[in-house]
N, C-alpha and C. Protein backbone atom coordinates (compact mmCIF):
# COMPACT_ATOMS: atom_id res chain seq x y z
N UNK A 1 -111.93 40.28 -148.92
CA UNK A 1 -113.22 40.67 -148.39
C UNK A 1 -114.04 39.44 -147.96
N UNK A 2 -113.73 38.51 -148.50
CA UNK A 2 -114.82 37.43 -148.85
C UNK A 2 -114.32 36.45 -147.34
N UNK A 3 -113.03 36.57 -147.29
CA UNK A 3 -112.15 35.73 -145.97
C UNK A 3 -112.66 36.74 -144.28
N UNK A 4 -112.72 38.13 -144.82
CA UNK A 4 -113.25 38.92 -143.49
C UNK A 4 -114.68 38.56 -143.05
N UNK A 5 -115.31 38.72 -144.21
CA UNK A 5 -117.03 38.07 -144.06
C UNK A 5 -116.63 36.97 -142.96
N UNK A 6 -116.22 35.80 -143.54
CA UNK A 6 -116.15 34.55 -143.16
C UNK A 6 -116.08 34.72 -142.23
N UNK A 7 -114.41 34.84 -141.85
CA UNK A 7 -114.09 35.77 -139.99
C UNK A 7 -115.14 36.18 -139.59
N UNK A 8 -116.02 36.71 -139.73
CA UNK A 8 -117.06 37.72 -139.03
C UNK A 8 -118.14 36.53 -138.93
N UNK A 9 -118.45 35.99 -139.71
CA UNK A 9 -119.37 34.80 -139.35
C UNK A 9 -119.02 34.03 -138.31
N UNK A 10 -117.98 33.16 -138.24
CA UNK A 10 -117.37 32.09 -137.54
C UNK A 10 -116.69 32.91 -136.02
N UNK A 11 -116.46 34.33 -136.32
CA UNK A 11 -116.37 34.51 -134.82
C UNK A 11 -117.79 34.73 -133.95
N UNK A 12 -118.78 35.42 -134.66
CA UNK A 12 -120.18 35.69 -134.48
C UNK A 12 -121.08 34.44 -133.63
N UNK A 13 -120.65 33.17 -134.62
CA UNK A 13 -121.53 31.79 -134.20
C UNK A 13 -120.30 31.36 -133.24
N UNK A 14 -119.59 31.50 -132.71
CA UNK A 14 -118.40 31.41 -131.54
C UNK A 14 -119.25 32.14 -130.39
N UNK A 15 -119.17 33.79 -130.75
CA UNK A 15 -119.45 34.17 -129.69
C UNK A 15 -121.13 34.12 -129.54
N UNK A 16 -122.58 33.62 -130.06
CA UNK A 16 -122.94 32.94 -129.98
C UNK A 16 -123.37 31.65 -129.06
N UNK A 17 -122.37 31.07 -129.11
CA UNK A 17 -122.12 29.89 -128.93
C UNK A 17 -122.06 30.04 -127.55
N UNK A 18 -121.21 30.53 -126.66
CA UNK A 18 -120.33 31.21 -125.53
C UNK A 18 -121.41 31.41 -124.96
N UNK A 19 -122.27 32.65 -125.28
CA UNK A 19 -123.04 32.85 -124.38
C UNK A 19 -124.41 31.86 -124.45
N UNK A 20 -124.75 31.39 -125.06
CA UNK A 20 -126.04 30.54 -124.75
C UNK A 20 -125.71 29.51 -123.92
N UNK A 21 -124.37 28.98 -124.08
CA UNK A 21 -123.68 27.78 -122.86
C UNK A 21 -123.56 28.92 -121.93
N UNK A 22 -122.96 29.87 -121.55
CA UNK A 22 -122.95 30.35 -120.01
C UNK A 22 -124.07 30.79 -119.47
N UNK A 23 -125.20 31.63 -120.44
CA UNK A 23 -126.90 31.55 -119.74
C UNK A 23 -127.36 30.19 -119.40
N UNK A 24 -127.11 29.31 -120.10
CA UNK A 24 -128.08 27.97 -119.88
C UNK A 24 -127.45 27.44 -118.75
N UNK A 25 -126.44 28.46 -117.93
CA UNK A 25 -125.87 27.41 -116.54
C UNK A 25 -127.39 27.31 -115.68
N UNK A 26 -127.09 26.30 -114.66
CA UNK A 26 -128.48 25.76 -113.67
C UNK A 26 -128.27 27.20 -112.23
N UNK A 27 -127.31 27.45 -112.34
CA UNK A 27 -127.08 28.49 -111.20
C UNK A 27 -126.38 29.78 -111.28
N UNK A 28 -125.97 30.38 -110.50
CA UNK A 28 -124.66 31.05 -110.63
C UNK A 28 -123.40 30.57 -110.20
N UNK A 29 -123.12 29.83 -109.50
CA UNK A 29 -121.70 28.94 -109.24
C UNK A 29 -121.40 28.68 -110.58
N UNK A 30 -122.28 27.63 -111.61
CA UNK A 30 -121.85 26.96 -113.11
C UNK A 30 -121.85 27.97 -113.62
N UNK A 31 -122.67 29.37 -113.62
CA UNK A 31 -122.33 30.35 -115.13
C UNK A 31 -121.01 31.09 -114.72
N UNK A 32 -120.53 31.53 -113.64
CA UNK A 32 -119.08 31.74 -113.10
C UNK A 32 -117.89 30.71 -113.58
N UNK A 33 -118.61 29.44 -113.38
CA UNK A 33 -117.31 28.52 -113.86
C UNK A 33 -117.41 28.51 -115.16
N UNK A 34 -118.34 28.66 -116.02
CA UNK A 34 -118.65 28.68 -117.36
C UNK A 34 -117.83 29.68 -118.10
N UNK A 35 -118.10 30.77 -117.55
CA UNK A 35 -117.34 32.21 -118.05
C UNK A 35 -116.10 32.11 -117.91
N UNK A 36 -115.48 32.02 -116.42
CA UNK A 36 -114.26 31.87 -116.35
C UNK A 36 -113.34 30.62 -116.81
N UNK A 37 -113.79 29.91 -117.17
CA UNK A 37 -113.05 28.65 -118.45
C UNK A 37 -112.83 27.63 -117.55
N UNK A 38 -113.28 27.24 -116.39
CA UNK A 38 -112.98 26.13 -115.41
C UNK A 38 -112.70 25.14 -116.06
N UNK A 39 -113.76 25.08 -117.04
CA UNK A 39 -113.65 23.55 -117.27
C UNK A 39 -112.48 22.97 -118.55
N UNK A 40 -111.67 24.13 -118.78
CA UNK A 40 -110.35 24.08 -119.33
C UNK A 40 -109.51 22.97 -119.18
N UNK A 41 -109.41 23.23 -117.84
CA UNK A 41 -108.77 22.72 -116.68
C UNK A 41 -109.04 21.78 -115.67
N UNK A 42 -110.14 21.71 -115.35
CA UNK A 42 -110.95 20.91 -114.08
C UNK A 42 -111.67 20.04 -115.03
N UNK A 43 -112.54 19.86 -116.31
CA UNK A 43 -113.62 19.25 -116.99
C UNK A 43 -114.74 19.17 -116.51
N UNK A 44 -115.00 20.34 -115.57
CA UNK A 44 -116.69 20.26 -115.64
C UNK A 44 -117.20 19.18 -114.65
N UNK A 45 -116.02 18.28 -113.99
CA UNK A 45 -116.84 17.05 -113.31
C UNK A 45 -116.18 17.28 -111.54
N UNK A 46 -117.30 18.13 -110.74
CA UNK A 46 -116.41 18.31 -109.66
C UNK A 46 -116.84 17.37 -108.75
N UNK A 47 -117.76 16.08 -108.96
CA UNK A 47 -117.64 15.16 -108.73
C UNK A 47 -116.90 13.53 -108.64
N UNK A 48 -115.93 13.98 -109.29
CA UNK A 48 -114.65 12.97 -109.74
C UNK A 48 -114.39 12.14 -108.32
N UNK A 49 -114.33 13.11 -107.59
CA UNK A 49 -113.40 12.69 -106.41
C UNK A 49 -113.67 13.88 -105.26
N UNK A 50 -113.94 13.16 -103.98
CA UNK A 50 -113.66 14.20 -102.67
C UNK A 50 -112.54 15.51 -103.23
N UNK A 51 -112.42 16.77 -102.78
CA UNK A 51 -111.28 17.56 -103.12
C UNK A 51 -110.22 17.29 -101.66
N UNK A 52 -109.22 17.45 -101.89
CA UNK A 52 -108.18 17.26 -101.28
C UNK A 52 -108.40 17.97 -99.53
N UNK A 53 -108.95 19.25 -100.04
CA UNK A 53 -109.38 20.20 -98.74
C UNK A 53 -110.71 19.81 -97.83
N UNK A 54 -111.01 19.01 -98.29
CA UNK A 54 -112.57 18.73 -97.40
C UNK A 54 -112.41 17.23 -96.46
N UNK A 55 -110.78 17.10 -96.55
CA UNK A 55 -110.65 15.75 -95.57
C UNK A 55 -110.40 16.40 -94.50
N UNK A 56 -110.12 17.61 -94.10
CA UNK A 56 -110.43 18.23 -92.71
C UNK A 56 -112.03 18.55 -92.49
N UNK A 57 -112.79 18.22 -93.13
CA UNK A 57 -114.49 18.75 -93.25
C UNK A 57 -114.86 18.27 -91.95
N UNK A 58 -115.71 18.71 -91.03
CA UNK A 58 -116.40 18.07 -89.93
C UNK A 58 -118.25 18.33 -90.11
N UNK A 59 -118.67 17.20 -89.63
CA UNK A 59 -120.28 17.35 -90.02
C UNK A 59 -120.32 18.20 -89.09
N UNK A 60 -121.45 19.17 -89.86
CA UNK A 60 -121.83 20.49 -89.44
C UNK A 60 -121.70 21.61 -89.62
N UNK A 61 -120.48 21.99 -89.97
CA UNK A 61 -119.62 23.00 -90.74
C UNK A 61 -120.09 23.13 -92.20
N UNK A 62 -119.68 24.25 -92.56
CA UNK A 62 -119.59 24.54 -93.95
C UNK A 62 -118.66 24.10 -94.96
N UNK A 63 -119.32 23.89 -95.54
CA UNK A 63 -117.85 23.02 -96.68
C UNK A 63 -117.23 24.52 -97.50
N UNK A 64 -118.26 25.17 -98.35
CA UNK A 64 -117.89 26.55 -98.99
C UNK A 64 -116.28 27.50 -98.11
N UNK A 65 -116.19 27.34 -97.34
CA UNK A 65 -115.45 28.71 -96.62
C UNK A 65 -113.99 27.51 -97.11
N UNK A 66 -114.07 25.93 -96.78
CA UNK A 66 -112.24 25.15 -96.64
C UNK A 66 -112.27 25.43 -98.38
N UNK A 67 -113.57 25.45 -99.68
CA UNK A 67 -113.14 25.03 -100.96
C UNK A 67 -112.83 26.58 -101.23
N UNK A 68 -113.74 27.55 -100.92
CA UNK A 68 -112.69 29.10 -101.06
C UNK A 68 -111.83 29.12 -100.87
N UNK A 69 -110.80 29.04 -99.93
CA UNK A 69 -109.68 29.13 -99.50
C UNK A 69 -108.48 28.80 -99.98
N UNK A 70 -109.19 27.02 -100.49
CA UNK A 70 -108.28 26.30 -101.39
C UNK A 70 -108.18 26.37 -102.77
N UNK A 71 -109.13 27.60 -103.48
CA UNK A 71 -109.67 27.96 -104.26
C UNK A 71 -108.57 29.29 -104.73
N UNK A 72 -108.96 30.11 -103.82
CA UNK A 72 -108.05 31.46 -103.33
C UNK A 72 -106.74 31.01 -103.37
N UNK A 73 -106.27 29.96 -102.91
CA UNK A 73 -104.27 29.81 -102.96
C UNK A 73 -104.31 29.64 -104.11
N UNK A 74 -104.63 28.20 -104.47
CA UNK A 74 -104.57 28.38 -106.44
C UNK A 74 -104.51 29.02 -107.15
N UNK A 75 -105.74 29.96 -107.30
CA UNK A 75 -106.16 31.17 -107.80
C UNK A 75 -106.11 32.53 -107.42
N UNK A 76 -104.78 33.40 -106.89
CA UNK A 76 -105.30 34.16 -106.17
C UNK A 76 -105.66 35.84 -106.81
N UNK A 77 -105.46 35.81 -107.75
CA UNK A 77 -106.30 37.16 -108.30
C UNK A 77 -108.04 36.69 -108.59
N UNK A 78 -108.14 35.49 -108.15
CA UNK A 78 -110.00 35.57 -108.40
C UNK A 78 -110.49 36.50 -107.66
N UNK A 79 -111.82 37.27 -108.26
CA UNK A 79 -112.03 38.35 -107.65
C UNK A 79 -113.35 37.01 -106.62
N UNK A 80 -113.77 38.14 -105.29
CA UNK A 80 -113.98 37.73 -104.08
C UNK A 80 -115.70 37.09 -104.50
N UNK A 81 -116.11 37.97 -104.86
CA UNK A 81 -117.66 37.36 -105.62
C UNK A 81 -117.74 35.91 -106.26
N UNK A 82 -116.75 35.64 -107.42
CA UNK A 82 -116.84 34.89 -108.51
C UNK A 82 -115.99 33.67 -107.60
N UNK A 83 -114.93 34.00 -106.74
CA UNK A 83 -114.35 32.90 -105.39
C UNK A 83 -115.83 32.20 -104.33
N UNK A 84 -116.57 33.47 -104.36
CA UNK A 84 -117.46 32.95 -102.96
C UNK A 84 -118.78 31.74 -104.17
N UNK A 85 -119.32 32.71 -105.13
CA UNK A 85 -119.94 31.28 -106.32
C UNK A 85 -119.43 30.28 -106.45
N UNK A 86 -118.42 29.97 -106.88
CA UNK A 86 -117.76 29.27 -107.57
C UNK A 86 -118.13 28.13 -106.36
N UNK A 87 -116.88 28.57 -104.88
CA UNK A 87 -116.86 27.58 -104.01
C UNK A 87 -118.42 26.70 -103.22
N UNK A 88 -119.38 27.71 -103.60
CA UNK A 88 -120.80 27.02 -103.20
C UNK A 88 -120.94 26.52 -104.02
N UNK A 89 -121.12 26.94 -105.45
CA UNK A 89 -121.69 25.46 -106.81
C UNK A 89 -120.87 24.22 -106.51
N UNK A 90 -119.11 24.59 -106.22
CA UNK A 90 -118.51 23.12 -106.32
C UNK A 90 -119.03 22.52 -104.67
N UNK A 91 -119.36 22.99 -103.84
CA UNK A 91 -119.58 22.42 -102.42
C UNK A 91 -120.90 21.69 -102.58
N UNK A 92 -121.86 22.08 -103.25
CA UNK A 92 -123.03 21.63 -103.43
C UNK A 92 -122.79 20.29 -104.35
N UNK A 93 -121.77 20.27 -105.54
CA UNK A 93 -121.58 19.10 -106.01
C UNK A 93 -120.50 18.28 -105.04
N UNK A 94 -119.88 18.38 -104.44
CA UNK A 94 -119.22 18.05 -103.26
C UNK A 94 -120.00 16.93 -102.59
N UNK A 95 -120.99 17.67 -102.11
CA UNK A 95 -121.89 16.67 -100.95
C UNK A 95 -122.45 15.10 -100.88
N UNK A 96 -122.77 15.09 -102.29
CA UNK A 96 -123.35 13.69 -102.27
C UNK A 96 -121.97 12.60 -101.82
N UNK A 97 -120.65 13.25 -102.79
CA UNK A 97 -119.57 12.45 -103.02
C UNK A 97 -119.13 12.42 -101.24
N UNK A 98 -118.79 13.52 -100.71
CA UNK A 98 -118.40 12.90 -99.06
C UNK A 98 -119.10 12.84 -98.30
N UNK A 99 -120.87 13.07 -98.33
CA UNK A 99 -121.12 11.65 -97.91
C UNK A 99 -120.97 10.19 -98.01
N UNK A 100 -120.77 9.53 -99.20
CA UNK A 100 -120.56 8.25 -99.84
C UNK A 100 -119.13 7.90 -99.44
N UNK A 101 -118.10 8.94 -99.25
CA UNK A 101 -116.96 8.64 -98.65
C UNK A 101 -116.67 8.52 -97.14
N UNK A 102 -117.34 9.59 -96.48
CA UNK A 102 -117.62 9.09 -95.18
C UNK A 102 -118.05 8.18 -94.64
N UNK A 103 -119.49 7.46 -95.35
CA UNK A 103 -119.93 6.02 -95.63
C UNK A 103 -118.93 4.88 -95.30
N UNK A 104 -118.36 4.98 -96.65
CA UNK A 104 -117.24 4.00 -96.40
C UNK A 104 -115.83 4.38 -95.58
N UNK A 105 -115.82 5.24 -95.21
CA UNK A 105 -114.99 5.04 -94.13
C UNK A 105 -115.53 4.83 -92.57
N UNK A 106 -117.00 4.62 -92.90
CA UNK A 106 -117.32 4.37 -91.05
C UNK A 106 -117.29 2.66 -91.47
N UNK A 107 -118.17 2.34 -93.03
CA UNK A 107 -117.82 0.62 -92.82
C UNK A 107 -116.62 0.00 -92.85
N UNK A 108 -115.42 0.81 -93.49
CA UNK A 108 -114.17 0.45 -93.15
C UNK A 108 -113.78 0.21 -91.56
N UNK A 109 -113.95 0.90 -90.82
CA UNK A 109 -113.54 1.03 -89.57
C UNK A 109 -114.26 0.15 -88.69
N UNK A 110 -115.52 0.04 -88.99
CA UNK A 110 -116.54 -0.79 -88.43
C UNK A 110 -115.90 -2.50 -88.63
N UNK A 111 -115.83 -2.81 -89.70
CA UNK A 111 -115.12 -4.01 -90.36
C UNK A 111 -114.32 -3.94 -89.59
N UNK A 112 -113.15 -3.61 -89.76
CA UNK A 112 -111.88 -2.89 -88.83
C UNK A 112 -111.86 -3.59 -87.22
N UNK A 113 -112.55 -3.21 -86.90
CA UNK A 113 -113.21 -3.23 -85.46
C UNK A 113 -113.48 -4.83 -85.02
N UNK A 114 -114.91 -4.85 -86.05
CA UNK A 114 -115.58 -5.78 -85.10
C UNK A 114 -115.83 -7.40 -86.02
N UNK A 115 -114.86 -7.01 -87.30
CA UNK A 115 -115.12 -8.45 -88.38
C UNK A 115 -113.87 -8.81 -88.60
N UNK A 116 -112.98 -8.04 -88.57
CA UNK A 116 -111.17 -8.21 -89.20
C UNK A 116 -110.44 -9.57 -88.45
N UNK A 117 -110.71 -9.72 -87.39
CA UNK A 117 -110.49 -10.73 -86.65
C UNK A 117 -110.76 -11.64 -86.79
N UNK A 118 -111.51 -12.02 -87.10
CA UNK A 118 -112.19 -13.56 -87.46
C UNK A 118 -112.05 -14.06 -88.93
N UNK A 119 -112.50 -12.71 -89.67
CA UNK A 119 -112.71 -12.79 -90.98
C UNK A 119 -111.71 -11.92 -91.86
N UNK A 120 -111.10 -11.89 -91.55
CA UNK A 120 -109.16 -11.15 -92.24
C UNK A 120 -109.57 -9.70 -92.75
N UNK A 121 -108.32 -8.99 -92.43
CA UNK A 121 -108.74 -7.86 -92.76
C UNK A 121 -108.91 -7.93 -94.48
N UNK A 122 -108.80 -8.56 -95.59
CA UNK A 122 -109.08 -8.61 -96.72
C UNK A 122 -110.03 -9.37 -97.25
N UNK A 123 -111.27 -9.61 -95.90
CA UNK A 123 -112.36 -10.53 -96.30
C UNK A 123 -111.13 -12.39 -96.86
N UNK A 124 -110.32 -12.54 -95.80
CA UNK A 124 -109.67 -14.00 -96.87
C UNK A 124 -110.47 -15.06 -95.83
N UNK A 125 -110.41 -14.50 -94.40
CA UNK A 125 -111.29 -15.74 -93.89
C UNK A 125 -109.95 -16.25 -92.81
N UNK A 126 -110.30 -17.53 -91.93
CA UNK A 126 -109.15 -18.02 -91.25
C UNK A 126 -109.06 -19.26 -91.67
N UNK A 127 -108.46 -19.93 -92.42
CA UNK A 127 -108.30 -21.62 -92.74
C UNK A 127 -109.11 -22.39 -91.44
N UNK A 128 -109.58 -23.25 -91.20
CA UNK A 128 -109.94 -23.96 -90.31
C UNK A 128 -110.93 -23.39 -89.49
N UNK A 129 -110.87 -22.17 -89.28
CA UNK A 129 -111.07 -21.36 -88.44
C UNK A 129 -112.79 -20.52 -88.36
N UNK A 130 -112.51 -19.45 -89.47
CA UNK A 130 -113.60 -18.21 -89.79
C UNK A 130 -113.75 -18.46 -91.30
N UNK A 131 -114.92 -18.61 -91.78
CA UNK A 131 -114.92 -18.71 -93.53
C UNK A 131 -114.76 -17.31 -93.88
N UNK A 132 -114.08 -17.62 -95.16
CA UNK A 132 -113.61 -16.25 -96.04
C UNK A 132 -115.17 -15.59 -96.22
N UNK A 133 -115.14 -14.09 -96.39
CA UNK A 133 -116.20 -13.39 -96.98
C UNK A 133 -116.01 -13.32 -98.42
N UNK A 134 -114.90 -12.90 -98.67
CA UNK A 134 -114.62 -12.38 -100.29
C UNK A 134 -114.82 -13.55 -101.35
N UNK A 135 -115.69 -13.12 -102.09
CA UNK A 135 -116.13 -14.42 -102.89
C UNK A 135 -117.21 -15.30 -102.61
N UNK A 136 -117.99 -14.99 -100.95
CA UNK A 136 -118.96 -15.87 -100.68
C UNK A 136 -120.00 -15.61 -101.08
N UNK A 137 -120.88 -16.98 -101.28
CA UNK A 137 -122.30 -16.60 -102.00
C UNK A 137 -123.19 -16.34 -100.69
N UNK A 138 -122.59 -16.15 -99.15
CA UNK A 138 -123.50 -16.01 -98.43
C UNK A 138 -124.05 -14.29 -98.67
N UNK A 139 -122.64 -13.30 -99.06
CA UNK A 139 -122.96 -11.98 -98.69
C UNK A 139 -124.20 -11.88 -100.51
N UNK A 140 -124.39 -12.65 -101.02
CA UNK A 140 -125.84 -12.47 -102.20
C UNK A 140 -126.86 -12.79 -101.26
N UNK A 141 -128.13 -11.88 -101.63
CA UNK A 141 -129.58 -12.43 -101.22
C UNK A 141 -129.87 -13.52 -101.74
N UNK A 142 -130.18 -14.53 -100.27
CA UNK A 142 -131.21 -16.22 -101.18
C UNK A 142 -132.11 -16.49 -100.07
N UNK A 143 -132.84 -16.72 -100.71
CA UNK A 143 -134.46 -17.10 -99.85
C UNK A 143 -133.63 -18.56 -99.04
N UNK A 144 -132.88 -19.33 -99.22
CA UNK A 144 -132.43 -20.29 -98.68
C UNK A 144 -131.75 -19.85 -97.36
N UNK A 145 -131.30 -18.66 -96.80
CA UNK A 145 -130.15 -18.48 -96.08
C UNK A 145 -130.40 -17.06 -95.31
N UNK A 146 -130.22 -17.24 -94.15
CA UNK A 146 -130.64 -15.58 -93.59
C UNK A 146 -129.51 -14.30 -94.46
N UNK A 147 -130.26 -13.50 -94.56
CA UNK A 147 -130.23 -12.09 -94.80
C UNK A 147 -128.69 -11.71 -93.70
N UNK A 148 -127.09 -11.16 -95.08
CA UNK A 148 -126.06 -10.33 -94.31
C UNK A 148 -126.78 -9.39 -93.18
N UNK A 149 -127.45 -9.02 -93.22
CA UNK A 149 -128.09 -7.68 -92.25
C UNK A 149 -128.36 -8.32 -91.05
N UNK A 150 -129.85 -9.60 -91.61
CA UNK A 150 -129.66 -10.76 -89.70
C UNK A 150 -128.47 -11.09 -89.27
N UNK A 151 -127.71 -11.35 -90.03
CA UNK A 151 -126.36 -12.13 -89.37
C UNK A 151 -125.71 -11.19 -88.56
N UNK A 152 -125.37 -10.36 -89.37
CA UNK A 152 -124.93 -9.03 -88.24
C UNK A 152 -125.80 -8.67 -86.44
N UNK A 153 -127.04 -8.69 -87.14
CA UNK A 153 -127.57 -8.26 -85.93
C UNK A 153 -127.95 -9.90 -84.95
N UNK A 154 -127.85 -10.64 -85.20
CA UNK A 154 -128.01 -11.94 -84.24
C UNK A 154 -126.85 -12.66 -84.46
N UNK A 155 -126.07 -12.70 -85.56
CA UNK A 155 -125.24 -13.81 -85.55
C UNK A 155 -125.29 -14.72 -86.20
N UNK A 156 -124.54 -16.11 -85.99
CA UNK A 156 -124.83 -17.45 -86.71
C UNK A 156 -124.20 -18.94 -86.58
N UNK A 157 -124.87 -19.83 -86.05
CA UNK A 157 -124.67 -20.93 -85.71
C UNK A 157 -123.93 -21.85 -86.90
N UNK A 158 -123.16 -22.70 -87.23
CA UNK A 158 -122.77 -23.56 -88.01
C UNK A 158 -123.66 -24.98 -87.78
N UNK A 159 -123.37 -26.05 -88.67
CA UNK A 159 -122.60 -25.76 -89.59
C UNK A 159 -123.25 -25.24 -90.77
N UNK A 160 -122.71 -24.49 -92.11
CA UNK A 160 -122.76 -23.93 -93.29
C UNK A 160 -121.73 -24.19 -94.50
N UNK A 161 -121.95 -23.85 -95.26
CA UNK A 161 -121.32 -24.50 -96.45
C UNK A 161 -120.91 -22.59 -97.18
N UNK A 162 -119.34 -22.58 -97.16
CA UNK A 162 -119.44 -21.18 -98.10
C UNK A 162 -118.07 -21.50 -99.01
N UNK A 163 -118.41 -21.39 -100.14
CA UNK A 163 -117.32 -21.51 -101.52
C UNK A 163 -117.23 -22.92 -101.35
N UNK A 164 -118.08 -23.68 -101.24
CA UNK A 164 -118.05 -25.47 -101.06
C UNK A 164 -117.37 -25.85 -100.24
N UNK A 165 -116.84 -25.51 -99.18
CA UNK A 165 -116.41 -26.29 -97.82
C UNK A 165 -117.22 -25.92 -96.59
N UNK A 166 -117.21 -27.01 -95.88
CA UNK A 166 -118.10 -26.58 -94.88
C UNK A 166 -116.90 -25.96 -93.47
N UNK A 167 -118.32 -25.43 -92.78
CA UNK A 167 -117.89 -24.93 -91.97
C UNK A 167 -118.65 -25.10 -90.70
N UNK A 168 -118.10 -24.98 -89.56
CA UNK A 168 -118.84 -25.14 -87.73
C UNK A 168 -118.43 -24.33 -87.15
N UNK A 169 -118.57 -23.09 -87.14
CA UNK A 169 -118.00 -22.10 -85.64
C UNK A 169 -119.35 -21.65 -85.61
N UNK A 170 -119.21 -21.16 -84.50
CA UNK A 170 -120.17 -19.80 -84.14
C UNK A 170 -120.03 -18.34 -84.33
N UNK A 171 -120.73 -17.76 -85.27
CA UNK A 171 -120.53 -16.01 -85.21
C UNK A 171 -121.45 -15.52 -84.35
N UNK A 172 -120.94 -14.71 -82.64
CA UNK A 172 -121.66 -14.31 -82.66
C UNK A 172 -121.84 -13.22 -82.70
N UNK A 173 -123.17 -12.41 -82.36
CA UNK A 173 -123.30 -11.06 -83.19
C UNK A 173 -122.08 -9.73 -82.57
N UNK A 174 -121.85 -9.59 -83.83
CA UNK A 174 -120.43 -8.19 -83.42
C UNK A 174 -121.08 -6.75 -82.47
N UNK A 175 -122.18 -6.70 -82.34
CA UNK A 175 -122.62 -5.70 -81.37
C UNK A 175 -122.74 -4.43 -82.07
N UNK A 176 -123.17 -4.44 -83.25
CA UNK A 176 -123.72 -3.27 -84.26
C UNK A 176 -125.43 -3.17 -84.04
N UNK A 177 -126.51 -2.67 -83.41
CA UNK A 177 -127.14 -2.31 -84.04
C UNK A 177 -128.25 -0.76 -84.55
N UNK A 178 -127.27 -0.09 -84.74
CA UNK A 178 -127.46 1.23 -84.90
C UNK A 178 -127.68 0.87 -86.72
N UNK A 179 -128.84 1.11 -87.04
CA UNK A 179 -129.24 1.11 -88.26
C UNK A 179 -128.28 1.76 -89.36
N UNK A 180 -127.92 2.83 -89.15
CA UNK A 180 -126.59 3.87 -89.98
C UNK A 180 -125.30 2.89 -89.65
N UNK A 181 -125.17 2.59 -89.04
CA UNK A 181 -123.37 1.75 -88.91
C UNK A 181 -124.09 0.21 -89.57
N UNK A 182 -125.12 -0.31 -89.72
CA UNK A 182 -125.27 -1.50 -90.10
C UNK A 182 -124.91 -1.56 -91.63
N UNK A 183 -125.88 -0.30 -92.22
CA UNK A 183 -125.92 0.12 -93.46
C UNK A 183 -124.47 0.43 -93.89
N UNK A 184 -123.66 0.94 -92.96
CA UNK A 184 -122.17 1.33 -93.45
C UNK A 184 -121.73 0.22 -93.81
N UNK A 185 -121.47 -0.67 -92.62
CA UNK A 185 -120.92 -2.08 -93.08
C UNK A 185 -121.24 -3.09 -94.68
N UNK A 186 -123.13 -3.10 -94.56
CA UNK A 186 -123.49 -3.36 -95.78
C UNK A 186 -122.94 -2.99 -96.77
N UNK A 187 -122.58 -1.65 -96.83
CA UNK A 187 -122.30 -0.91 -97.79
C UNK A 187 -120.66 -1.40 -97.92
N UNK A 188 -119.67 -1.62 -96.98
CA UNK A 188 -118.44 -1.64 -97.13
C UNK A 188 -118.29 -3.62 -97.73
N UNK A 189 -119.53 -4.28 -97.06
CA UNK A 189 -119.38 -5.81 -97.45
C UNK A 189 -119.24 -5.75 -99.11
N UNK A 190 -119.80 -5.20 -99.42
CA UNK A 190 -120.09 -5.03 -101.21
C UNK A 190 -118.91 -5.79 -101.77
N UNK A 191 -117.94 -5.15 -101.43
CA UNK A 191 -116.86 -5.32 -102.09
C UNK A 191 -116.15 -6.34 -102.07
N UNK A 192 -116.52 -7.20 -100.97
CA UNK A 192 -116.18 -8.52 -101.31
C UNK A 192 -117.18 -9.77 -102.19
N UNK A 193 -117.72 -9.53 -102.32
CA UNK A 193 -119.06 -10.30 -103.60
C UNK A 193 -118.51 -10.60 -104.38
C-alpha cells in the first residue's frame, strides 16, 4: 500500500511537472515541441546550426513551408497542425542564424573576389610582395593607424610595418563601397586577428 501511495505521488509531481514546462512555452511552436518530446532528440537548441534544408532558402521567401517539408519526410505521421507550429517556432529561431551565415558567405566571396590576390586566400600575405592579414595588428583598432573600414574604402600607401617587417606597396582601394558588403568583409576579416 505504502509503495502504491508513493507511485501515486512521484507519478503526480511527474505529471505536474510536464505540464507546467509545456504551459510555460513562449508560443505555440515551443508548447508543440514541448509536448511532442522534440527535445529528446533535437535538445531544444534549434539554433545550433543553419538546418540542412534552408541552403536552398532565397531572401524573400518563406523559410516555414522548406522546414515543413523537411519536417514531414522525417516525421511523417505528424499531424498537419502540430507540422505547420512546429516549422514556424523552428523558422523564427532559424533567422537570426542564416542571416549571420549569409553574412559570412557574402564576406567570404567578397574576400574571394577582391583581397585573395594580393593577400592569399588564407589571409598568409605574398612574401615580398602583399603583407599577411592573419595575425596583423593592423586589422585591431589604434588611434595610431587608419581604421580596416578606411583602408577598404580608400586604400593605402606604404611604407608600414605589419608583424615587424616592413612593407612598400600600394593597396589600392578594392572597389567595395556599399555599406552591407563593407560590413560583410569586416565581419569575414575577424578571423584573421
Amino acid at each position: 500500500m505504502r509503495f502504491i501511495l508513493m507511485l501515486s505521488l512521484v507519478l503526480f509531481v511527474a505529471g505536474l511537472s510536464f505540464f507546467v514546462y509545456t504551459e510555460s512555452a513562449d508560443s505555440p511552436g515551443q508548447r508543440a515541441a514541448r509536448m511532442r518530446g522534440c527535445t529528446l532528440c533535437h535538445s531544444g537548441n534549434f539554433t545550433a546550426q543553419p538546418l540542412p534544408c534552408l541552403r536552398q532558402w532565397k531572401h524573400g521567401t518563406a523559410l516555414s513551408p522548406l522546414v515543413q517539408a523537411a519536417m514531414l519526410q522525417q516525421h511523417p505521421k505528424l499531424p498537419g497542425k502540430d507540422a505547420e507550429l512546429l516549422a514556424h517556432y523552428i523558422s523564427l529561431q532559424q533567422l537570426p542564424l542564416l542571416a549571420e551565415s549569409r553574412k559570412a558567405e557574402r564576406g567570404a566571396a567578397l574576400y574571394a573576389a577582391k583581397c585573395a590576390v594580393c593577400h592569399g586566400a588564407k589571409g598568409e600575405g605574398q612574401p615580398g610582395s602583399y603583407p599577411p592579414l592573419r595575425g596583423s595588428e593592423w586589422l585591431s583598432p589604434s588611434p595610431q593607424r587608419p581604421s580596416v573600414e578606411h583602408i577598404i574604402r580608400n586604400g593605402l600607401q606604404g611604407p608600414i610595418r605589419v608583424r615587424g617587417e616592413m612593407w612598400d606597396s600600394a593597396m589600392l582601394p578594392p572597389g567595395i563601397s556599399d555599406a552591407q558588403d563593407i560590413r560583410a568583409l569586416l565581419n569575414y576579416l575577424e578571423q584573421f586577428r
